[in-house]
N, C-alpha and C. Protein backbone atom coordinates (compact mmCIF):
# COMPACT_ATOMS: atom_id res chain seq x y z
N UNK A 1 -33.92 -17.57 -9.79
CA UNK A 1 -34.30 -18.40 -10.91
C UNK A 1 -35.00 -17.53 -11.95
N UNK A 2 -34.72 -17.73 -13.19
CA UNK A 2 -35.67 -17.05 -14.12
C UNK A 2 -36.23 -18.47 -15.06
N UNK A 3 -37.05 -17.77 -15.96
CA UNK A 3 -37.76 -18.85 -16.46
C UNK A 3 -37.38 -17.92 -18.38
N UNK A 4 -36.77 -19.29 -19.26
CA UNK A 4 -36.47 -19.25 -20.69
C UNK A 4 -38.21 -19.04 -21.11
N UNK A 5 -38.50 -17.25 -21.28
CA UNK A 5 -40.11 -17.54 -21.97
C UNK A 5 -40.21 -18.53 -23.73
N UNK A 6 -39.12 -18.69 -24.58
CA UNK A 6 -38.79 -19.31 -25.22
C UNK A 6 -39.28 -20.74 -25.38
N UNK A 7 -38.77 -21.36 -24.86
CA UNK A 7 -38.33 -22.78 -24.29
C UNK A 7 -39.17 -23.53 -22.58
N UNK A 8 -39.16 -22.48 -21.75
CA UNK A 8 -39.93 -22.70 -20.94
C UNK A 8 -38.85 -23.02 -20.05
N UNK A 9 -37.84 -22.99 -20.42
CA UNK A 9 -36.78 -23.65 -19.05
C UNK A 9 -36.41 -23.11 -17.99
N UNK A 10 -36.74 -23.41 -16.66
CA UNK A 10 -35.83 -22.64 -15.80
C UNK A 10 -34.83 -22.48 -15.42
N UNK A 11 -33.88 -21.42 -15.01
CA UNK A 11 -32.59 -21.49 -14.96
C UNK A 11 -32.27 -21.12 -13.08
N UNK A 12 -31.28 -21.68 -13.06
CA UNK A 12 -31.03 -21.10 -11.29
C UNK A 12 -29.43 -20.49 -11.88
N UNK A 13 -29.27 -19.21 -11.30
CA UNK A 13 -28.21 -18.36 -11.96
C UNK A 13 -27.17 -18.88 -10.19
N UNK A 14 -26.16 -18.58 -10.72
CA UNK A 14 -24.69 -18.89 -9.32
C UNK A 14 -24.86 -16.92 -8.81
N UNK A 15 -24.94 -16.68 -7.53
CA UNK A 15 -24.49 -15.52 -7.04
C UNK A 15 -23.48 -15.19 -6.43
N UNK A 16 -22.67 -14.67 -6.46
CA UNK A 16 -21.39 -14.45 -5.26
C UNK A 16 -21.75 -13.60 -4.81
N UNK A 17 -22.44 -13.72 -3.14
CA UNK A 17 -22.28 -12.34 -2.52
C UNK A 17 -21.45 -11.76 -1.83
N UNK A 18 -20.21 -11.97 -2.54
CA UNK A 18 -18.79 -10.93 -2.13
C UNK A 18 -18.66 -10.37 -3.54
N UNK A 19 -19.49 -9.90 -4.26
CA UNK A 19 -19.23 -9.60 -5.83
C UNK A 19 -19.91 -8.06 -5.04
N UNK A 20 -19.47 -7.21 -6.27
CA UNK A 20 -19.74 -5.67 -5.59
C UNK A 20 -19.78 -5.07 -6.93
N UNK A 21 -19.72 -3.91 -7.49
CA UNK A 21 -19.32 -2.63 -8.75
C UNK A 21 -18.59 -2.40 -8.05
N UNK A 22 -17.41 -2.28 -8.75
CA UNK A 22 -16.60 -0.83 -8.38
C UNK A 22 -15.93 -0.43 -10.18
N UNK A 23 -14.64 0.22 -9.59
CA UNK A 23 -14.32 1.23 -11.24
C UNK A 23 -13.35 0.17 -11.44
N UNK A 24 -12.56 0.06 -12.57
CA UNK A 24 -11.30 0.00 -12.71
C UNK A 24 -10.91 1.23 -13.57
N UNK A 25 -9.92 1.69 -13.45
CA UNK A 25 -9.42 3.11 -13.46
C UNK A 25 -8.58 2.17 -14.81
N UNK A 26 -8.81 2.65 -16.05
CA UNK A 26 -8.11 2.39 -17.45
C UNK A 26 -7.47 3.70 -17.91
N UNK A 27 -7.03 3.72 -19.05
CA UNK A 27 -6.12 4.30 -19.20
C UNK A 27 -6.51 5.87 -19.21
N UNK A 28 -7.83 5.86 -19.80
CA UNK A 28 -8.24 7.52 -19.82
C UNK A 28 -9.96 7.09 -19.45
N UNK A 29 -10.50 5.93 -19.07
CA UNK A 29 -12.19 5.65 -18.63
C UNK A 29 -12.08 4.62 -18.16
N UNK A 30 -12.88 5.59 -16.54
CA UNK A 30 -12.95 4.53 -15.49
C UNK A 30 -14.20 3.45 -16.34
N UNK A 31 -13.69 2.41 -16.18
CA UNK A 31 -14.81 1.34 -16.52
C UNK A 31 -15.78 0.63 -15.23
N UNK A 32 -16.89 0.24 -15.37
CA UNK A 32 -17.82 0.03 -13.99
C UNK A 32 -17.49 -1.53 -14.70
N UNK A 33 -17.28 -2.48 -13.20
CA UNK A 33 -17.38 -3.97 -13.68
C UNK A 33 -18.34 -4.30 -12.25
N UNK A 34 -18.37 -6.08 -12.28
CA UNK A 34 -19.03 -6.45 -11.27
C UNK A 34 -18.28 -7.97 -10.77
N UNK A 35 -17.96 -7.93 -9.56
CA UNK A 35 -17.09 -8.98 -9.11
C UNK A 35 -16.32 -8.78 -8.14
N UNK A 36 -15.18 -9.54 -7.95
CA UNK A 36 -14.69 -9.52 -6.47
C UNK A 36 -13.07 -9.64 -6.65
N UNK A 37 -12.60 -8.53 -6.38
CA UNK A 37 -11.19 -8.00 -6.43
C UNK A 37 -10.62 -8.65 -5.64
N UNK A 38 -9.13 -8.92 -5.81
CA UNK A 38 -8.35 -9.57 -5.02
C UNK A 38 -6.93 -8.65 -4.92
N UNK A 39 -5.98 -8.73 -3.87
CA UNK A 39 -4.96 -8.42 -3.88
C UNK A 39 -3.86 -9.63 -3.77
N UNK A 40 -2.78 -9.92 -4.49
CA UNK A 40 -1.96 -10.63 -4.23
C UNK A 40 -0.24 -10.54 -3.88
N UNK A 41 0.49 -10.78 -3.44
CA UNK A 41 1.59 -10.29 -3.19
C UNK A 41 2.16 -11.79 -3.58
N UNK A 42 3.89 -11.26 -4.47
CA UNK A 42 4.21 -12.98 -4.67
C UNK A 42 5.51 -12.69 -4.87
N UNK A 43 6.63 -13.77 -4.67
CA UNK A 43 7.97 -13.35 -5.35
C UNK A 43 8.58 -15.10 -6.00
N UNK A 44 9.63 -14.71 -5.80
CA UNK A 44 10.29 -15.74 -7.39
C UNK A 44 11.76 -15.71 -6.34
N UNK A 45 11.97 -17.22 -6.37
CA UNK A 45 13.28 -17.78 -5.22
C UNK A 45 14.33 -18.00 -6.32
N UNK A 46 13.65 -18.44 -7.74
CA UNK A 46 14.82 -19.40 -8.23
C UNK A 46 14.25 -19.31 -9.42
N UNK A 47 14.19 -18.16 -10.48
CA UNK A 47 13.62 -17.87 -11.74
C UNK A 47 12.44 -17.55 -12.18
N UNK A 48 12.22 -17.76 -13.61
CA UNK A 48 10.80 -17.70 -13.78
C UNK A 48 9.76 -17.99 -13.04
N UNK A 49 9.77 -19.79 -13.33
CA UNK A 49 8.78 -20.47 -12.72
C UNK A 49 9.11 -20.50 -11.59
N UNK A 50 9.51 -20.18 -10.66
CA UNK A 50 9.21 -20.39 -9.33
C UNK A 50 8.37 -19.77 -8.61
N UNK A 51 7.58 -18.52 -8.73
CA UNK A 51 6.78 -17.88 -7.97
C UNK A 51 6.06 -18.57 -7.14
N UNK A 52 6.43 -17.66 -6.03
CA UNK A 52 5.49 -18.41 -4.46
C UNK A 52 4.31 -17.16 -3.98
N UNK A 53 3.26 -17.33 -4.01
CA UNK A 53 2.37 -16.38 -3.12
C UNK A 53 2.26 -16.67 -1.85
N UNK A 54 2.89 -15.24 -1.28
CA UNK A 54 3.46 -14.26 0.04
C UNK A 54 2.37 -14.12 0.55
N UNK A 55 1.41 -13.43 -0.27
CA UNK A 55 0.21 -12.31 0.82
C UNK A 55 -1.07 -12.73 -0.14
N UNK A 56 -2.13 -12.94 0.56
CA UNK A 56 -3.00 -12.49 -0.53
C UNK A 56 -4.59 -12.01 0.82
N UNK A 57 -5.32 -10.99 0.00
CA UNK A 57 -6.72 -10.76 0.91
C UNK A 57 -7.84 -10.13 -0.05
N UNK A 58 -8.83 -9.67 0.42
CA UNK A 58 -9.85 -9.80 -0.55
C UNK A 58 -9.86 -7.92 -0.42
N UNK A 59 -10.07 -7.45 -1.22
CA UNK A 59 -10.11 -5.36 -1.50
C UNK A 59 -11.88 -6.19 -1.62
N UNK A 60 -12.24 -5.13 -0.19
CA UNK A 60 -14.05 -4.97 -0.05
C UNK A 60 -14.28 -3.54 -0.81
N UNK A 61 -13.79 -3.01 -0.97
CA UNK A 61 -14.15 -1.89 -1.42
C UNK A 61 -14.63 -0.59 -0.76
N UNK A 62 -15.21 0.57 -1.52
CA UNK A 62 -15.26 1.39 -0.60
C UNK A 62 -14.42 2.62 -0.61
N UNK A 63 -14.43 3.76 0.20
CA UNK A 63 -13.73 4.41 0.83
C UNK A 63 -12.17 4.18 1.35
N UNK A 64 -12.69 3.14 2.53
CA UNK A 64 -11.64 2.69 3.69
C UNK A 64 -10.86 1.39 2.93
N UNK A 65 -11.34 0.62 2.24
CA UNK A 65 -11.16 -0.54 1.84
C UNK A 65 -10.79 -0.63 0.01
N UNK A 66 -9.69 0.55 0.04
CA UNK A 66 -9.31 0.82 -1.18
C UNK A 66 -8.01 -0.22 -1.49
N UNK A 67 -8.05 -0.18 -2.94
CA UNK A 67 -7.00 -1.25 -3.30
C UNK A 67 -5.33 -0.87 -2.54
N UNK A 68 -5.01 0.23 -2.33
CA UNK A 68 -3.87 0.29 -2.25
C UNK A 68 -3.89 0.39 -0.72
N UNK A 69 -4.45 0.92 -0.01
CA UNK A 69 -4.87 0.54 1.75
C UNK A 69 -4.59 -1.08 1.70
N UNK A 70 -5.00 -2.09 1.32
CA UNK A 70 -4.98 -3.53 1.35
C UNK A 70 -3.51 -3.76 1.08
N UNK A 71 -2.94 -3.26 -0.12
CA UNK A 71 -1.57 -3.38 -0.21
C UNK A 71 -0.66 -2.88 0.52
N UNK A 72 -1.15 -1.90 1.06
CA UNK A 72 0.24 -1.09 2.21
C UNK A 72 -0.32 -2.32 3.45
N UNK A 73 -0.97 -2.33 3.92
CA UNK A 73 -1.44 -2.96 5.28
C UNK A 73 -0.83 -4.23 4.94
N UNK A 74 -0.98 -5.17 4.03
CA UNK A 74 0.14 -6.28 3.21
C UNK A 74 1.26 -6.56 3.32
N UNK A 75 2.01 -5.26 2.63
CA UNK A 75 3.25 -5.36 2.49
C UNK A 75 3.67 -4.68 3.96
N UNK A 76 3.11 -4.28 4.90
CA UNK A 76 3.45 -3.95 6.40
C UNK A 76 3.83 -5.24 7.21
N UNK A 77 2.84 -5.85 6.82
CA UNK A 77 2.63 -7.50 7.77
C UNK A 77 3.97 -8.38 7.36
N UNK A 78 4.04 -7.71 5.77
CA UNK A 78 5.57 -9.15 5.18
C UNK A 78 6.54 -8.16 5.48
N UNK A 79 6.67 -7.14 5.85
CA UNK A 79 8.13 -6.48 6.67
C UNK A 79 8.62 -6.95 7.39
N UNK A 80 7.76 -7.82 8.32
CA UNK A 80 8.27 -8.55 9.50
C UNK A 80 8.55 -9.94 9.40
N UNK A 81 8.20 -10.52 8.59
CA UNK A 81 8.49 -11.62 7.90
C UNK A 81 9.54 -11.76 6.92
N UNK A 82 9.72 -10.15 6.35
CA UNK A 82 10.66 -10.60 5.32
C UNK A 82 11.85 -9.21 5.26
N UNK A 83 12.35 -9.66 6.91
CA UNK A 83 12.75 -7.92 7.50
C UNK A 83 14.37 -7.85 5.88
N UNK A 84 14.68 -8.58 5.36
CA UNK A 84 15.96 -8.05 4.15
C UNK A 84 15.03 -7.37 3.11
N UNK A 85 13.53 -7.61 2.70
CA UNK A 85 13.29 -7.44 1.38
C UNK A 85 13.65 -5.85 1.02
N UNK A 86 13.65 -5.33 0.11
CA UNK A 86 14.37 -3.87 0.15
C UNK A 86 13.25 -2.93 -0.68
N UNK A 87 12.54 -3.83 -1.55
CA UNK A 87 11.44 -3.04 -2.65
C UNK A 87 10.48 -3.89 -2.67
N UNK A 88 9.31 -3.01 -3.31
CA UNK A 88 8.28 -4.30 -4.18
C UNK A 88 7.31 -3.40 -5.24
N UNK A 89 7.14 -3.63 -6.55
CA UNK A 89 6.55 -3.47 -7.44
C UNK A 89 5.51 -3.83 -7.34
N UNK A 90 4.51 -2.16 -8.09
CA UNK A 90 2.72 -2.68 -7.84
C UNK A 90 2.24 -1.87 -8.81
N UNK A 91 1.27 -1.80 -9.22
CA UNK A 91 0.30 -1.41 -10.17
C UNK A 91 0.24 0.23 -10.04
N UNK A 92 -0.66 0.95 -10.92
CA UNK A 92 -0.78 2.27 -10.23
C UNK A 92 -1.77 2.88 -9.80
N UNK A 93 -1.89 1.50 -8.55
CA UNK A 93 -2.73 1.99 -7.82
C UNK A 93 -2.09 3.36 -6.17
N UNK A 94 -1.25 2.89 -6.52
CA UNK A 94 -0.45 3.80 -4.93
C UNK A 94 -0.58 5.28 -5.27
N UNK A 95 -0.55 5.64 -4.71
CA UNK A 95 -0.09 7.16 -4.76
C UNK A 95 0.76 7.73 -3.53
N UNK A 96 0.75 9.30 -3.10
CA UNK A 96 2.22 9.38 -2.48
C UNK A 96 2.35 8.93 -1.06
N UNK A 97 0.73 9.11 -0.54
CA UNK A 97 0.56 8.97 0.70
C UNK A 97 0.56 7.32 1.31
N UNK A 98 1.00 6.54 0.14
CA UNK A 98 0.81 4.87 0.12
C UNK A 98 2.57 4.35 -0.14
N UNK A 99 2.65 5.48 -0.90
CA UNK A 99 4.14 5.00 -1.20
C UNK A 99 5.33 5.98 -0.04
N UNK A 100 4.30 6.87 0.84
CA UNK A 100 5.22 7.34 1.70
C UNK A 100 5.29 6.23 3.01
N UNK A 101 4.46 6.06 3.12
CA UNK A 101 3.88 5.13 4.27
C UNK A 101 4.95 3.12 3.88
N UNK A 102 5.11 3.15 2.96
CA UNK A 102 6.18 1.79 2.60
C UNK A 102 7.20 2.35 2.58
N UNK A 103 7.90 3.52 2.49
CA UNK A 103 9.19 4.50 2.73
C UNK A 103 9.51 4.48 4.26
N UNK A 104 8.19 4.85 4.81
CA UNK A 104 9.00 4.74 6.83
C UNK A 104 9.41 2.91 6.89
N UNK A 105 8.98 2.11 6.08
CA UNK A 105 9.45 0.90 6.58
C UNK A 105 10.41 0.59 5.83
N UNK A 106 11.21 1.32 5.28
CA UNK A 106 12.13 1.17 4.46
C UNK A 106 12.30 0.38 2.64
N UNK A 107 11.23 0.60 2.60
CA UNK A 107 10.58 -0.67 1.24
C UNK A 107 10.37 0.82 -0.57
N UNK A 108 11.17 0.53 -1.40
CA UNK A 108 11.19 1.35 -2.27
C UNK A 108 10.06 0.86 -3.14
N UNK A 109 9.42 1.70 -3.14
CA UNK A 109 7.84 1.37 -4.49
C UNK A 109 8.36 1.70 -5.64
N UNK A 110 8.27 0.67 -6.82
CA UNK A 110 8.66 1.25 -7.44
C UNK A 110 6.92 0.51 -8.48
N UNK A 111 6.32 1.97 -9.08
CA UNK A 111 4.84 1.46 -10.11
C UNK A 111 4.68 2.94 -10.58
N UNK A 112 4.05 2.59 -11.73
CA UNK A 112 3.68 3.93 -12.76
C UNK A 112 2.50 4.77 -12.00
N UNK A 113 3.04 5.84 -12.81
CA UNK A 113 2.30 7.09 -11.71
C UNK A 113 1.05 7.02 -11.44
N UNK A 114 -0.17 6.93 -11.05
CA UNK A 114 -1.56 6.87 -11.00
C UNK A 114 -2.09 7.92 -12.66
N UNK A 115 -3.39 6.83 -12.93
CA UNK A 115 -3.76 7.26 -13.96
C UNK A 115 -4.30 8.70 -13.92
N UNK A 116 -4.76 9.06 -12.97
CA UNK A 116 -5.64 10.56 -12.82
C UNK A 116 -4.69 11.65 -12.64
N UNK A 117 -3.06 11.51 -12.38
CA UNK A 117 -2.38 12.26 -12.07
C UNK A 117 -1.56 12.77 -13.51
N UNK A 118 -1.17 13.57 -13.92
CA UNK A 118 -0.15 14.20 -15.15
C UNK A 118 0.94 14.65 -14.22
N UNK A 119 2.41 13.89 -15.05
CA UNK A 119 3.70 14.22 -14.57
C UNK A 119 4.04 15.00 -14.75
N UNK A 120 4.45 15.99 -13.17
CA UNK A 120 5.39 17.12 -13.57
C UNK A 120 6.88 17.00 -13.43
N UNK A 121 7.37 18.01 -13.74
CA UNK A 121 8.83 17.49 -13.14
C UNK A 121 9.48 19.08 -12.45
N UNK A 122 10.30 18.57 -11.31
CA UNK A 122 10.57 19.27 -10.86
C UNK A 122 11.75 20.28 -11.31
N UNK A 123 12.91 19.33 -11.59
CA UNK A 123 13.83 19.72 -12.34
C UNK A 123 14.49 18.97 -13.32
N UNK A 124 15.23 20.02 -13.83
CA UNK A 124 15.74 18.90 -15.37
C UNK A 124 17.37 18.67 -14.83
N UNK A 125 17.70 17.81 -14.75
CA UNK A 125 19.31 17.05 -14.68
C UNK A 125 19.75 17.47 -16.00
N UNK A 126 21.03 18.34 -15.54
CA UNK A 126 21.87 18.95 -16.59
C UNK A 126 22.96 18.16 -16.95
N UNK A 127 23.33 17.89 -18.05
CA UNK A 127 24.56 16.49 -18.38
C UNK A 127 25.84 17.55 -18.43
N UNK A 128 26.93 16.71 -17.41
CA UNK A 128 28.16 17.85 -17.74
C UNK A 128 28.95 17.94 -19.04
């Protein structure tokens, strides 16, 4: 509770204690926020509007409890549930060791490169 020295009013503020700091990684500055990340997994049967949510769990944060750990461990669990799906699109949060690890289960990642990384290329495709 704080007290309006103003006015005199007291206030009782709402807390979430699953709210945390962490970064969000923008385009060139990590930004510090405060709140409670979610991961969601979803797909679409029959157009636009149809989206159904598949997966969803809460990113605690951390080390161990990184956004893209939550998503591989995710999209592991709907392999078996959804043994035809062939790909799934995600943010860029993955990197190689996240997108190798959805490769042994046969699942093609397809998301823009991580922000901290600069693209190299290996080779250039020659047009005949």
């Amino acid at each position: 509770m704080t007290a309006d020295p103003v006015a005199g009013e007291i206030r009782n503020h709402r807390v979430d204690p699953a709210a945390r700091t962490y970064y969000e990684n923008g385009e060139k500055v990590k930004k510090k926020v405060r709140g409670t990340k979610w991961f969601f997994a979803s797909g679409r049967y029959d157009g636009y509007w149809s989206r159904v949510i598949l997966s969803f769990s809460d990113v605690a944060g951390g080390e161990y409890e990184d956004e893209a750990a939550v998503a591989v461990r995710q999209f592991t669990a709907l392999k078996s549930a959804l043994p035809h799906c062939m790909g799934i699109v995600h943010d860029e949060a993955f990197r190689g060791v996240h997108r190798d690890a959805l490769a042994h289960l046969g699942l093609l990642a397809v998301n823009k490169q991580h922000g901290s990384l600069t693209p190299a290329f290996y080779e250039t495709a020659a047009g005949s």
